[in-house]
C-alpha atoms as a PDB file:
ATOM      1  CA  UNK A   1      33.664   3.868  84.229  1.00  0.00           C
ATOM      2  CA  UNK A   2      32.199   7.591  84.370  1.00  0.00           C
ATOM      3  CA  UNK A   3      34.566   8.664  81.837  1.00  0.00           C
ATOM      4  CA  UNK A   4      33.679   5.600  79.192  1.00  0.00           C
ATOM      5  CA  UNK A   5      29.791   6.392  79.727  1.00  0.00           C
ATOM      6  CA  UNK A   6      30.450  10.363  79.117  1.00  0.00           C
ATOM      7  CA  UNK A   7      31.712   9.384  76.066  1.00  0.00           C
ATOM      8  CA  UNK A   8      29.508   7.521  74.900  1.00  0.00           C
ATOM      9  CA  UNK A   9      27.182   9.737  75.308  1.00  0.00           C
ATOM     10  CA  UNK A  10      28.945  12.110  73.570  1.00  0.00           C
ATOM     11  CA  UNK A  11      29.329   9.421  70.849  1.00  0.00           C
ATOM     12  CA  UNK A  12      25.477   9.111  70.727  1.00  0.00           C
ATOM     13  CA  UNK A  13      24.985  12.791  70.574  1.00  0.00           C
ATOM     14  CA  UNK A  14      27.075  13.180  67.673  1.00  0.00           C
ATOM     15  CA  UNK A  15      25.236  10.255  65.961  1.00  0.00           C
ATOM     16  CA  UNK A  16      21.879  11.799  66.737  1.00  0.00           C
ATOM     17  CA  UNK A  17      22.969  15.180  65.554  1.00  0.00           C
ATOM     18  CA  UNK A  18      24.219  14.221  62.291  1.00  0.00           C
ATOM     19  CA  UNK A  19      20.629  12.048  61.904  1.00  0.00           C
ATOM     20  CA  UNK A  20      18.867  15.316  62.568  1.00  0.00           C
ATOM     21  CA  UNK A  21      20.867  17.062  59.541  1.00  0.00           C
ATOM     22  CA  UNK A  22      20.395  13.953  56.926  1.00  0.00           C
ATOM     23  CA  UNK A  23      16.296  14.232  57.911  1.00  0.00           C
ATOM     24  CA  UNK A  24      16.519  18.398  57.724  1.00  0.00           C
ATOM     25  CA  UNK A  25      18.049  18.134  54.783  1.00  0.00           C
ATOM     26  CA  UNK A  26      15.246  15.499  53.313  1.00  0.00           C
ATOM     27  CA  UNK A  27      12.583  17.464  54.454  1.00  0.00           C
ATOM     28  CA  UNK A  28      14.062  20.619  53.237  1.00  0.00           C
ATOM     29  CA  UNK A  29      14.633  19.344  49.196  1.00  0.00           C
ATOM     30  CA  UNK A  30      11.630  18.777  46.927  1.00  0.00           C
ATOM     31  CA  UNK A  31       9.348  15.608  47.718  1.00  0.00           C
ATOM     32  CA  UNK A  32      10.494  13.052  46.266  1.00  0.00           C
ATOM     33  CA  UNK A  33      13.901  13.918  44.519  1.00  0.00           C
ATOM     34  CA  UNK A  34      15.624  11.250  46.310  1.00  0.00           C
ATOM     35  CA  UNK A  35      13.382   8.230  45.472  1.00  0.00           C
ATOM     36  CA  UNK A  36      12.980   9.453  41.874  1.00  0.00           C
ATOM     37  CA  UNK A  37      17.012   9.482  41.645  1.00  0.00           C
ATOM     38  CA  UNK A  38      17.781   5.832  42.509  1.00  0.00           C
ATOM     39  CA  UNK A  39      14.624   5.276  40.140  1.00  0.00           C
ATOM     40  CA  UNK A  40      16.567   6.668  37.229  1.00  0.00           C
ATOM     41  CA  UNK A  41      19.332   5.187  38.033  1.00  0.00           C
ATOM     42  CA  UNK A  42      18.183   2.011  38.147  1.00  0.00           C
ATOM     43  CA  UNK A  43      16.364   1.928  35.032  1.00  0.00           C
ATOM     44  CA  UNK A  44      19.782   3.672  33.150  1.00  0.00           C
ATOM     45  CA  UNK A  45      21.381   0.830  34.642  1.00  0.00           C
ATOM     46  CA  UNK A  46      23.834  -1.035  31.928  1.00  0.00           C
ATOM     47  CA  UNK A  47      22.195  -4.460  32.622  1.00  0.00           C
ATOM     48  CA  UNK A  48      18.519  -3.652  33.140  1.00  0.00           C
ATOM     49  CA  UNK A  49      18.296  -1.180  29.582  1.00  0.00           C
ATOM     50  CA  UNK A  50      18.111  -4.391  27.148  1.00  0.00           C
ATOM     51  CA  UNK A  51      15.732  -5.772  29.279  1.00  0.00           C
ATOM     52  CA  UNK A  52      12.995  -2.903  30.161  1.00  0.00           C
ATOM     53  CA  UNK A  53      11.099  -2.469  27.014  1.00  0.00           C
ATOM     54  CA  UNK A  54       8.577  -0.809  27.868  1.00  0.00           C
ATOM     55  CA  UNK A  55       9.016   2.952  28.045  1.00  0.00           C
ATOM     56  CA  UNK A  56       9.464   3.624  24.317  1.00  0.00           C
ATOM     57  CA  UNK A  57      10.127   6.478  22.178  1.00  0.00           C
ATOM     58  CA  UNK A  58       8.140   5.944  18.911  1.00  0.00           C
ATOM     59  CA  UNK A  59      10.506   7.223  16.251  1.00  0.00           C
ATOM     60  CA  UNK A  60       8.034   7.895  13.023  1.00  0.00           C
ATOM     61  CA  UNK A  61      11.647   8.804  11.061  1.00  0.00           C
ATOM     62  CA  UNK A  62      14.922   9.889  11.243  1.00  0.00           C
ATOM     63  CA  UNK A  63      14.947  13.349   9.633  1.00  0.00           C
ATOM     64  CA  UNK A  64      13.933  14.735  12.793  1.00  0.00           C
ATOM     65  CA  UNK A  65      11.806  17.688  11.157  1.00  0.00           C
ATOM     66  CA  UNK A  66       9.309  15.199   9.529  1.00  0.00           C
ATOM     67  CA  UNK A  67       9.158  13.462  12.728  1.00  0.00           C
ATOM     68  CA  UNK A  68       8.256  16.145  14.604  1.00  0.00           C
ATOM     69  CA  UNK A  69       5.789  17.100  11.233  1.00  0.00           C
ATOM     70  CA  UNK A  70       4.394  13.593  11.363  1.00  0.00           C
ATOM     71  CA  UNK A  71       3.437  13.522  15.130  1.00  0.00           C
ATOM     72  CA  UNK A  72       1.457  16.330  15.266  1.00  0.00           C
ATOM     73  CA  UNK A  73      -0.139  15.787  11.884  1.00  0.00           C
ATOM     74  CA  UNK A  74      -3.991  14.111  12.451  1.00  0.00           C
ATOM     75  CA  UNK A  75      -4.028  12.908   8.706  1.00  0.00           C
ATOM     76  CA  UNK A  76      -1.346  10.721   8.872  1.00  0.00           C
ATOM     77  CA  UNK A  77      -3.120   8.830  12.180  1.00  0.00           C
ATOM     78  CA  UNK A  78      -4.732   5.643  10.255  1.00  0.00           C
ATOM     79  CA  UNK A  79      -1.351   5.403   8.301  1.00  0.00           C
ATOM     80  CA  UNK A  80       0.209   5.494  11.580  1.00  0.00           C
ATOM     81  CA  UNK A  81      -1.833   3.041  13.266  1.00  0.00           C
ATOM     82  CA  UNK A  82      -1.848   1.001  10.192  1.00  0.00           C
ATOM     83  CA  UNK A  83       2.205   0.866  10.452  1.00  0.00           C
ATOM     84  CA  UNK A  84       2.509   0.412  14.387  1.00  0.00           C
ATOM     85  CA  UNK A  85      -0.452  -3.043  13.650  1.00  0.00           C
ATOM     86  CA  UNK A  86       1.940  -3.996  10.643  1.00  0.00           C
ATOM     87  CA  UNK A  87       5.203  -3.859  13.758  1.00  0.00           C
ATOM     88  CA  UNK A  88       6.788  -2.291  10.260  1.00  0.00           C
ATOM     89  CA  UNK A  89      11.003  -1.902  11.170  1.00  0.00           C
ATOM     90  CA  UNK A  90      11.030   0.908   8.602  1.00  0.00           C
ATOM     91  CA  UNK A  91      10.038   4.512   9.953  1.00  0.00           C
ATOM     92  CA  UNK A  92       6.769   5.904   8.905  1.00  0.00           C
ATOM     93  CA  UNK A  93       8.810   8.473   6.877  1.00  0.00           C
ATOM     94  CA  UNK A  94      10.064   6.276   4.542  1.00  0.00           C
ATOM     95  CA  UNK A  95       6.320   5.064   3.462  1.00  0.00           C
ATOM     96  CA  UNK A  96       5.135   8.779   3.798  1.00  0.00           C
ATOM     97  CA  UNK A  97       8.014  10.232   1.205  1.00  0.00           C
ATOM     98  CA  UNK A  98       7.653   7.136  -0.739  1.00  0.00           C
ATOM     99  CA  UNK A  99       3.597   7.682  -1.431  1.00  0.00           C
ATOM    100  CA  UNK A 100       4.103  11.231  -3.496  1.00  0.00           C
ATOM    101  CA  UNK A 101       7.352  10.371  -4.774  1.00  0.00           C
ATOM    102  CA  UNK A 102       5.767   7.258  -6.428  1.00  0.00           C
ATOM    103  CA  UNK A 103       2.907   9.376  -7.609  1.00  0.00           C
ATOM    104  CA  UNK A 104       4.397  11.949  -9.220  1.00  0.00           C
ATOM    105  CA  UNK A 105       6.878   9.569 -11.166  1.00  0.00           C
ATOM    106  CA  UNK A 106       4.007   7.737 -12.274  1.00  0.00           C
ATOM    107  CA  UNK A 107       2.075  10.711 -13.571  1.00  0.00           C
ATOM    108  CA  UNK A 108       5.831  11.631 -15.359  1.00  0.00           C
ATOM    109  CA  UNK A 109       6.163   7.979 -16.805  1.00  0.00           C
ATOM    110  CA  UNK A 110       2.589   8.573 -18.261  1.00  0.00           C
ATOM    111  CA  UNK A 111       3.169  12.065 -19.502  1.00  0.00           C
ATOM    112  CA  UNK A 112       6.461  11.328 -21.372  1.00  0.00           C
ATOM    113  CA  UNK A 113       4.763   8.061 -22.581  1.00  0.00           C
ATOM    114  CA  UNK A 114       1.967   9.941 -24.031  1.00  0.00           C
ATOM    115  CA  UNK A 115      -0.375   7.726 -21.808  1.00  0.00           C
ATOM    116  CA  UNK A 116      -4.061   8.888 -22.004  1.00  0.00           C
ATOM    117  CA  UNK A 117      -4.753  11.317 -19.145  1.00  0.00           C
ATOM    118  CA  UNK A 118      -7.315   8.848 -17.475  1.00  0.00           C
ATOM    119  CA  UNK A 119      -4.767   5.809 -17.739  1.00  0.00           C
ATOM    120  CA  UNK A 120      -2.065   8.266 -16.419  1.00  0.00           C
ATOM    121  CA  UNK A 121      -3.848   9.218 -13.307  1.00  0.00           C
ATOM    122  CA  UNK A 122      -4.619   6.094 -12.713  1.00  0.00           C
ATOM    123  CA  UNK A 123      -1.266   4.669 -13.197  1.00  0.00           C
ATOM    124  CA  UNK A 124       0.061   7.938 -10.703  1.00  0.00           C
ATOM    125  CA  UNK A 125      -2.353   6.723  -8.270  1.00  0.00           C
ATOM    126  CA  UNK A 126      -1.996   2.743  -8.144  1.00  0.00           C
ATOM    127  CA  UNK A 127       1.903   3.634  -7.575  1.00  0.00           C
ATOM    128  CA  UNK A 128       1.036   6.172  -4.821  1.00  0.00           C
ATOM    129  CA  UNK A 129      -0.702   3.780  -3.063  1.00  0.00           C
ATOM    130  CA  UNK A 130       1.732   0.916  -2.926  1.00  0.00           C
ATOM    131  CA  UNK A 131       3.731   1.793   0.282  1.00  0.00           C
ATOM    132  CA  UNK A 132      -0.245   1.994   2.293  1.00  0.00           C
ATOM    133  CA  UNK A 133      -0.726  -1.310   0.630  1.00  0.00           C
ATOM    134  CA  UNK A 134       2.482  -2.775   1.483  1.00  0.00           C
ATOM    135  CA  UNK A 135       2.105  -2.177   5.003  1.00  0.00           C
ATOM    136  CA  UNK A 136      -1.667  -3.159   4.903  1.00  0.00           C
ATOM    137  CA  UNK A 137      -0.598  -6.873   3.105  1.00  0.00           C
ATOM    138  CA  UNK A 138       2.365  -7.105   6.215  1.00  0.00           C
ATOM    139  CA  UNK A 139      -0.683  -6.309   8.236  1.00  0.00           C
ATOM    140  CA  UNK A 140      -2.663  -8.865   7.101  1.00  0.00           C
ATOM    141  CA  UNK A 141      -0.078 -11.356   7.002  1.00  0.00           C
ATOM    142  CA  UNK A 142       0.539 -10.799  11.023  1.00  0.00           C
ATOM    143  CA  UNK A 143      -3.223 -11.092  12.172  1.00  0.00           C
ATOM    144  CA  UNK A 144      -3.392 -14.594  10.442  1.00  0.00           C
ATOM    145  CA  UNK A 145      -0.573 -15.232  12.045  1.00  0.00           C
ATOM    146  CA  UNK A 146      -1.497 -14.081  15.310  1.00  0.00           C
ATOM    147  CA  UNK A 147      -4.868 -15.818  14.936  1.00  0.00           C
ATOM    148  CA  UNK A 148      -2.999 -19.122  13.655  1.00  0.00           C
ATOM    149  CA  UNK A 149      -1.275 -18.961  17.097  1.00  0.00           C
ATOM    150  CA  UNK A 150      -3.608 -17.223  19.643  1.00  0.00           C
ATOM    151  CA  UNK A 151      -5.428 -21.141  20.064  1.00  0.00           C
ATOM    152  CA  UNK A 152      -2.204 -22.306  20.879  1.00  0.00           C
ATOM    153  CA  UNK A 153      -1.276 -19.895  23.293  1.00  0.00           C
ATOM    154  CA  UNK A 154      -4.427 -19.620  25.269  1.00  0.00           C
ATOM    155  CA  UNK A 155      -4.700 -23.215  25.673  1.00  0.00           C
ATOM    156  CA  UNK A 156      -0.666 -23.154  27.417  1.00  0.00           C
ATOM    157  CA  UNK A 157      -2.466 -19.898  29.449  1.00  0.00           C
ATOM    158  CA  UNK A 158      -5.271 -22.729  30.344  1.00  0.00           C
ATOM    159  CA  UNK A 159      -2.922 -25.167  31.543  1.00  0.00           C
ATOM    160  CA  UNK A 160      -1.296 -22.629  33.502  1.00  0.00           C
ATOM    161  CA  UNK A 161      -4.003 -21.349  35.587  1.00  0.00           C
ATOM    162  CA  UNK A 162      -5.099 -25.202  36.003  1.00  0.00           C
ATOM    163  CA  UNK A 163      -1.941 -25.585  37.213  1.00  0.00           C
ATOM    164  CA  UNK A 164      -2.770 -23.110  39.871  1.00  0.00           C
ATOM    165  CA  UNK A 165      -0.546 -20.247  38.060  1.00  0.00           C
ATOM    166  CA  UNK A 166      -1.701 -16.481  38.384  1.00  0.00           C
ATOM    167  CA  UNK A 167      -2.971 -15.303  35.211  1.00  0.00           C
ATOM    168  CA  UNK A 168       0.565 -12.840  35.492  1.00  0.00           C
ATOM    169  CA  UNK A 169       2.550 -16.113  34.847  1.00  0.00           C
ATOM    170  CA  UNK A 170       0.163 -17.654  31.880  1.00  0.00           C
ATOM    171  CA  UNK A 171       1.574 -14.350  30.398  1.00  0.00           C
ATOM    172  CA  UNK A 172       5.072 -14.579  30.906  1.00  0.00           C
ATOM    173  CA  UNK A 173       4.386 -18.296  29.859  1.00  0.00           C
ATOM    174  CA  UNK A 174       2.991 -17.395  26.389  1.00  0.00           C
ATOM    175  CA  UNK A 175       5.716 -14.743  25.936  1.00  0.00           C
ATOM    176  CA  UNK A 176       8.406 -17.046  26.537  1.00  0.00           C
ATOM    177  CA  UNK A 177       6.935 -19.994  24.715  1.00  0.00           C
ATOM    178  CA  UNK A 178       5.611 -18.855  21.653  1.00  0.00           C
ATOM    179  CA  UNK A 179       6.884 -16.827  18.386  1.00  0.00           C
ATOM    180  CA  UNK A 180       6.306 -13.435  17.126  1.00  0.00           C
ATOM    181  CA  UNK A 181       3.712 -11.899  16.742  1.00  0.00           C
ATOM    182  CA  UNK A 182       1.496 -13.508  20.100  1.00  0.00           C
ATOM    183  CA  UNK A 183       5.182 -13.895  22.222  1.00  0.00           C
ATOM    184  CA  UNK A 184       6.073 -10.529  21.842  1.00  0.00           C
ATOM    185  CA  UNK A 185       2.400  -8.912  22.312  1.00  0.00           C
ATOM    186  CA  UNK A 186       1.906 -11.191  25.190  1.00  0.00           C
ATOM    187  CA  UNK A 187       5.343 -10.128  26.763  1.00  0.00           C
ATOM    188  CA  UNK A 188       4.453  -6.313  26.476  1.00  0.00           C
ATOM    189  CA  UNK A 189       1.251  -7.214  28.367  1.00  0.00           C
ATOM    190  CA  UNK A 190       3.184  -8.705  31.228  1.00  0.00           C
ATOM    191  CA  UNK A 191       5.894  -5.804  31.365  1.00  0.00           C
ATOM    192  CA  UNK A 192       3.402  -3.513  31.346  1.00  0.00           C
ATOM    193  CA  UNK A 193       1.384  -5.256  34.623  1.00  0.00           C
ATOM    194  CA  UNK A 194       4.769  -5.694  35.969  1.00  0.00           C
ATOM    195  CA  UNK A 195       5.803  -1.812  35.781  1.00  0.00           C
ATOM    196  CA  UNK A 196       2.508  -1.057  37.341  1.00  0.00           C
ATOM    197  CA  UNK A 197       0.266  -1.069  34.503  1.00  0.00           C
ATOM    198  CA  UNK A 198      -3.412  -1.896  35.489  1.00  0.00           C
ATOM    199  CA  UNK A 199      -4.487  -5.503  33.855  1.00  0.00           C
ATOM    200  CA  UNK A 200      -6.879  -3.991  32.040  1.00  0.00           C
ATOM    201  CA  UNK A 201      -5.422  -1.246  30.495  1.00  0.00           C
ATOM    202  CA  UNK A 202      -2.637  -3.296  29.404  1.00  0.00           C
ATOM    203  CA  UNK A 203      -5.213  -5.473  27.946  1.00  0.00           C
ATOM    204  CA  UNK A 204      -6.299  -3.202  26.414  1.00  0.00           C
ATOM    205  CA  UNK A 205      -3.639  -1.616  24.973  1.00  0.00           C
ATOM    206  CA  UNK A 206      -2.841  -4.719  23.421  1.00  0.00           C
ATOM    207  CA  UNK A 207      -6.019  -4.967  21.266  1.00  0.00           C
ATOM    208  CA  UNK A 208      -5.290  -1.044  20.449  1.00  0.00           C
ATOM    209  CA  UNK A 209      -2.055  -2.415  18.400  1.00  0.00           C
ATOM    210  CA  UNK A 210      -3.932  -5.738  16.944  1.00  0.00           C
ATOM    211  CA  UNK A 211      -6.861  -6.041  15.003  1.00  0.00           C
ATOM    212  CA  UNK A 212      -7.946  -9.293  15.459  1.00  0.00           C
ATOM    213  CA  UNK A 213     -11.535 -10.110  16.608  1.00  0.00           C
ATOM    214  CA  UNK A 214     -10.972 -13.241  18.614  1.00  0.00           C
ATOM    215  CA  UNK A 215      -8.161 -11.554  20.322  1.00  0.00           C
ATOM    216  CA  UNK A 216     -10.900  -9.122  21.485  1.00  0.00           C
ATOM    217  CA  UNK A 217     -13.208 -12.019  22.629  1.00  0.00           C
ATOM    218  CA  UNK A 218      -9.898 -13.215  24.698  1.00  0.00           C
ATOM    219  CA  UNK A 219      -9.769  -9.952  26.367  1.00  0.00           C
ATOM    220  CA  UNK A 220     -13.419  -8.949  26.526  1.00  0.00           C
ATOM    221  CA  UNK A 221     -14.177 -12.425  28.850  1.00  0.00           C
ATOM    222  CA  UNK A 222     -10.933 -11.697  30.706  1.00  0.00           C
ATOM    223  CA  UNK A 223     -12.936  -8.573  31.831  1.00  0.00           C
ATOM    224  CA  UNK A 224     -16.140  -9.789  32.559  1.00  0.00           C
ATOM    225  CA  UNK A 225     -14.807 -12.884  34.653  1.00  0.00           C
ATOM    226  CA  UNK A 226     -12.677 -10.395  37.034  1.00  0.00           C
ATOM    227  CA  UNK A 227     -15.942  -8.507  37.410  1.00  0.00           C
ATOM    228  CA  UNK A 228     -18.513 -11.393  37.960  1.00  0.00           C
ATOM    229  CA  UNK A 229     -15.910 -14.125  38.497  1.00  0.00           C
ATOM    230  CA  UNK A 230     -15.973 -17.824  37.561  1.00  0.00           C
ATOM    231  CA  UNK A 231     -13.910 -20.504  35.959  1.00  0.00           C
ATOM    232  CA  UNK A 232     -10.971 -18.102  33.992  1.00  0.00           C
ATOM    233  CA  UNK A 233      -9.037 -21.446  32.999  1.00  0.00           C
ATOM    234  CA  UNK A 234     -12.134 -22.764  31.625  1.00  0.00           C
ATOM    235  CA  UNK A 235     -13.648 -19.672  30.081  1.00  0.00           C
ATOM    236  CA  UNK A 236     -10.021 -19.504  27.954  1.00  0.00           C
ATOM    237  CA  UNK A 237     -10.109 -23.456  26.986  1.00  0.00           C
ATOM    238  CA  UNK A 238     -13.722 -22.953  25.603  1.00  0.00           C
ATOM    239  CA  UNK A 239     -12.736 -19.645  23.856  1.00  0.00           C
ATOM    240  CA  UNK A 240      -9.222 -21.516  22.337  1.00  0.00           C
ATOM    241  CA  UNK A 241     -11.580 -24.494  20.837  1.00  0.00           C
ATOM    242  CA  UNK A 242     -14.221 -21.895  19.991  1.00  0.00           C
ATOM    243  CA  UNK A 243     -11.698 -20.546  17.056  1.00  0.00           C
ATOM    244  CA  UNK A 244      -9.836 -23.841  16.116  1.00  0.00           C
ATOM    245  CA  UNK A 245     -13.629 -24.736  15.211  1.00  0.00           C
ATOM    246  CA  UNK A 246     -13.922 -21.502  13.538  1.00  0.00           C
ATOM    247  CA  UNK A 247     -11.146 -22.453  11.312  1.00  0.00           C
ATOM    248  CA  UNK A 248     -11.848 -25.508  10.167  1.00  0.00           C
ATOM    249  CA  UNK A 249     -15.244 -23.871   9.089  1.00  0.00           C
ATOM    250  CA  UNK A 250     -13.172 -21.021   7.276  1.00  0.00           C
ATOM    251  CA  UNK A 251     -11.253 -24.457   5.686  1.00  0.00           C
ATOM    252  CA  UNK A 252     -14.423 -25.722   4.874  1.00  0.00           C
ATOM    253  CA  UNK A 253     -15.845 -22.980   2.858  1.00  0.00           C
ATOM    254  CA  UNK A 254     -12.656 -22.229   0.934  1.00  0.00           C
ATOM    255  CA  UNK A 255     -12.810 -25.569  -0.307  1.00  0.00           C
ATOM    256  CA  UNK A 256     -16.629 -25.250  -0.954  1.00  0.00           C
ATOM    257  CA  UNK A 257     -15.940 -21.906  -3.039  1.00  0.00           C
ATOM    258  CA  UNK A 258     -12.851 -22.797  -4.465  1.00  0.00           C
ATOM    259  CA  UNK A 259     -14.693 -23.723  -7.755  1.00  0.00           C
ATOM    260  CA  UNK A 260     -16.133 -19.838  -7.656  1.00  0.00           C
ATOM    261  CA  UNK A 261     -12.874 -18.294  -6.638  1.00  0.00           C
ATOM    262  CA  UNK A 262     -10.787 -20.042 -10.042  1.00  0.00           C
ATOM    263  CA  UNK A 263     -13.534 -18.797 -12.576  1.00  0.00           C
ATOM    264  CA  UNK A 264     -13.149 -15.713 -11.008  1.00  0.00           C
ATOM    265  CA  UNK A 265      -9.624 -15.734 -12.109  1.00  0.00           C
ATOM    266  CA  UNK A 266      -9.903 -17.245 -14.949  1.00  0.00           C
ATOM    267  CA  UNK A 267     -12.535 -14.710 -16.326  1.00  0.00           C
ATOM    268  CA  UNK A 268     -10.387 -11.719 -15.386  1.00  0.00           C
ATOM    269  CA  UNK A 269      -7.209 -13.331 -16.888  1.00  0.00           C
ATOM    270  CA  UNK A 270      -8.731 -14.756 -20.184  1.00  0.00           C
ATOM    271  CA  UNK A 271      -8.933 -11.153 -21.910  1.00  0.00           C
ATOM    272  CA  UNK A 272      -5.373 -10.289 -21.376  1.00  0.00           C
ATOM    273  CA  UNK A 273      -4.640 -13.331 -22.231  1.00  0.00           C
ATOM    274  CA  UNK A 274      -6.246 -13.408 -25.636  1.00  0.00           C
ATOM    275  CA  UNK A 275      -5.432 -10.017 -26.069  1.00  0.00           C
ATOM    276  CA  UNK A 276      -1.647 -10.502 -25.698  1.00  0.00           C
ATOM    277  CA  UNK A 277      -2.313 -13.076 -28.427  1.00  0.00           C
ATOM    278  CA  UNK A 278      -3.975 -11.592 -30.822  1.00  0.00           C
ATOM    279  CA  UNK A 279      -1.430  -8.695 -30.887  1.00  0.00           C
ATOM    280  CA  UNK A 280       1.480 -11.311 -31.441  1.00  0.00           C
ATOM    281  CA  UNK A 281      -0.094 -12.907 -34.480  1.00  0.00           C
ATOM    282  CA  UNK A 282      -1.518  -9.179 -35.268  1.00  0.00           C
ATOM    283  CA  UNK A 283      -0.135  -6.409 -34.130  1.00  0.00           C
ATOM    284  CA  UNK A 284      -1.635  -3.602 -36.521  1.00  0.00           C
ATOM    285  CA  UNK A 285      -5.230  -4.893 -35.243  1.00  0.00           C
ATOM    286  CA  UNK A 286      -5.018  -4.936 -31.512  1.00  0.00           C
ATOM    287  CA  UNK A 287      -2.461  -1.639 -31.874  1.00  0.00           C
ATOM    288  CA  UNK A 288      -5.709   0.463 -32.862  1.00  0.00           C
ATOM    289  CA  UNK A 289      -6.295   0.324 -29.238  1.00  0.00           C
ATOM    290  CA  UNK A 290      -3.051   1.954 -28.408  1.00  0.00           C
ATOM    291  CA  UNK A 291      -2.713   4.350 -30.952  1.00  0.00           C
ATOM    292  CA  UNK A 292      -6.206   5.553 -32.012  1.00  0.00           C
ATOM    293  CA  UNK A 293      -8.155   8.074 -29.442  1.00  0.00           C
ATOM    294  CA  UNK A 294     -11.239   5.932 -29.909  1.00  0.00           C
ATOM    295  CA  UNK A 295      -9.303   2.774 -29.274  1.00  0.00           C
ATOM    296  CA  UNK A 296      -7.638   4.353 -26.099  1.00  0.00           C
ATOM    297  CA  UNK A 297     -10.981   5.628 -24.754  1.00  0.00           C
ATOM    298  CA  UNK A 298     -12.510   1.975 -25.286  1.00  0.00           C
ATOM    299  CA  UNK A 299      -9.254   0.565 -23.633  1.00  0.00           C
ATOM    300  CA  UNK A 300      -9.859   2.569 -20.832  1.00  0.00           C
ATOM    301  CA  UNK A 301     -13.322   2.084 -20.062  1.00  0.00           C
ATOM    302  CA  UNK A 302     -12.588  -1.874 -20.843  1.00  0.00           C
ATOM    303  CA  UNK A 303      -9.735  -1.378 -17.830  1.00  0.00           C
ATOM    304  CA  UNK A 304     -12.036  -0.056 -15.734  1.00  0.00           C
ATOM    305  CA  UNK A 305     -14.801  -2.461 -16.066  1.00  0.00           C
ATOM    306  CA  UNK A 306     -12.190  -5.761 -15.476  1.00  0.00           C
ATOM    307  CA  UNK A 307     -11.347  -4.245 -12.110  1.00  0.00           C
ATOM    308  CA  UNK A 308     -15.072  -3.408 -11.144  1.00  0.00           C
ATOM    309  CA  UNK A 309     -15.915  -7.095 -12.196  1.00  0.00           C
ATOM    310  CA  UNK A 310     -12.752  -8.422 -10.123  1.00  0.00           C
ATOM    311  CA  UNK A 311     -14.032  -6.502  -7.006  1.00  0.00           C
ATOM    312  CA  UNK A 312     -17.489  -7.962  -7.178  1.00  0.00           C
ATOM    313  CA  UNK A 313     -16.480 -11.518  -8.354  1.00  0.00           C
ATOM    314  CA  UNK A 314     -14.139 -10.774  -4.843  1.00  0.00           C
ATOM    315  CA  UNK A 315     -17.161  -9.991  -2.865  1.00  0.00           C
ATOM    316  CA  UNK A 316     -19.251 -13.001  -4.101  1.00  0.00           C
ATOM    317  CA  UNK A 317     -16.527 -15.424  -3.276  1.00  0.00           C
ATOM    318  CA  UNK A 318     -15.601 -14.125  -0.159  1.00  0.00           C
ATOM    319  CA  UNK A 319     -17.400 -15.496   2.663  1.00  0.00           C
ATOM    320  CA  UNK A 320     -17.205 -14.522   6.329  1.00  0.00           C
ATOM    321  CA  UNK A 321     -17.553 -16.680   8.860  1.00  0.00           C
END
């Protein structure tokens, strides 16, 4: 019986004294190292990288000098920000080579054309600005879609916290219920919170990457009921019929100004179109323009003047609501 019970306690000595090691040797390394090891390893894990989205490198292009050229330069920032709001799959680099290659073969074309300088520029320029407006009209095209879909989606969000959901799971509920563009915004929002993000930061990081007003109104009243409280599920129901009666007003006036907005077109079409016939049943008269100085400068300023009407025919038809 003695000789079981000494070693035991021999047993327990050793066990102690290798404990004592493991927590010198803790306390010796740097704070931390441990915890931020099975951290990284969980997040290289095979099966969690496809699903962790959120830590992102933002690649601006693959030539990794203009990359590195392209995130420190400040003049490129609205381009940038105008491509990250379009959720563009082409690098930045691309539409940043394209602009000045675009230009300059423009401003060739016109040279070996023997364009007029003034058309020539402006032909140089209208081509150097296609990629910007490329990326502007896939801009455009995504907020209407987002604000085609945000009604939608904050009236499921409603019915989730009526439901007695956290407003955590009227994200994930969104994300995993709706399309692109409002799924996949709405599921950053919710990886974000779920990594550790504050709610409102990741709020309003999401309104950084959109430009979309009602969006803003979403968040904005998101803010100010976790501050002064209140009815959230009923704060985002009013908000959701709020803009479906916004768009039937926006329906409402384009049918009211559709009458303005086809003479608008049909004033800015009927010269070239009268033009183009005139020079098939004469070419020698309406060629003057063309091939005469005079009739170049008058072309010109004639070019100019269509597109300065279009803008403000634009502006008088375009109502905001």
């Amino acid at each position: 019986m003695l000789t079981a019970l000494i070693a035991l306690g021999i047993f327990g000595t050793i066990l102690l004294f290798m404990h004592a090691c493991v927590l010198l040797h803790r306390m010796m390394a740097p704070r931390g190292t441990d915890r931020a090891i099975e951290r990284i390893q969980k997040w290289t894990a095979p099966e969690l990288v496809t699903e962790l989205d959120i830590v992102r490198k933002e690649s601006l292009s693959d030539i990794p000098w203009l990359n590195d050229l392209l995130t420190t330069m400040q003049r490129v920032q609205p381009l940038r920000v105008l491509h990250r709001q379009a959720d563009c799959r082409v690098p930045l680099g691309v539409f940043v080579l394209a602009m000045p290659l675009l230009a300059v073969s423009g401003f060739l074309v016109g040279l070996t054309m023997h364009i007029p300088f003034v058309l020539t520029v402006v032909l140089s320029s209208i081509l150097g600005a296609l990629p910007a407006g490329y990326l502007y009209w896939q801009k455009r095209q995504r907020m209407a879609k987002l604000e085609r879909q945000l009604p939608e989606g904050l009236e499921l969000m409603s019915r989730a916290l009526k439901a007695g959901h956290a407003f955590s799971v009227g994200l994930k509920l969104v994300a995993e219920e709706t399309a692109d563009p409002i799924g996949v915004e709405f599921k950053r929002v919710f990886e974000e919170v779920s990594m550790g993000v504050a709610l409102p930061q990741a709020l309003q990081n999401m309104t950084d990457r959109l430009n979309c007003v009602d969006l803003k109104f979403f968040v904005t009243s998101v803010l100010v009921q976790r501050e002064t409280g209140g009815n959230l599920a009923e704060i985002i129901d009013s908000l959701a019929t709020l803009i479906r009666k916004r768009f039937e007003l926006q329906l409402k006036v384009k049918a009211l100004s559709a009458e303005g907005r086809f003479s608008a077109i049909v004033l800015f079409i009927l010269p070239l179109f009268v033009g183009a016939a005139l020079f098939k049943m004469n070419p020698e008269y309406i060629g003057l323009l063309f091939t005469d100085p005079f009739g170049q400068n008058l072309a010109t300023a004639a070019s100019m003047l269509m597109i300065t009407g279009a803008a403000v025919m634009k502006r008088m038809v375009t109502i905001r609501v």
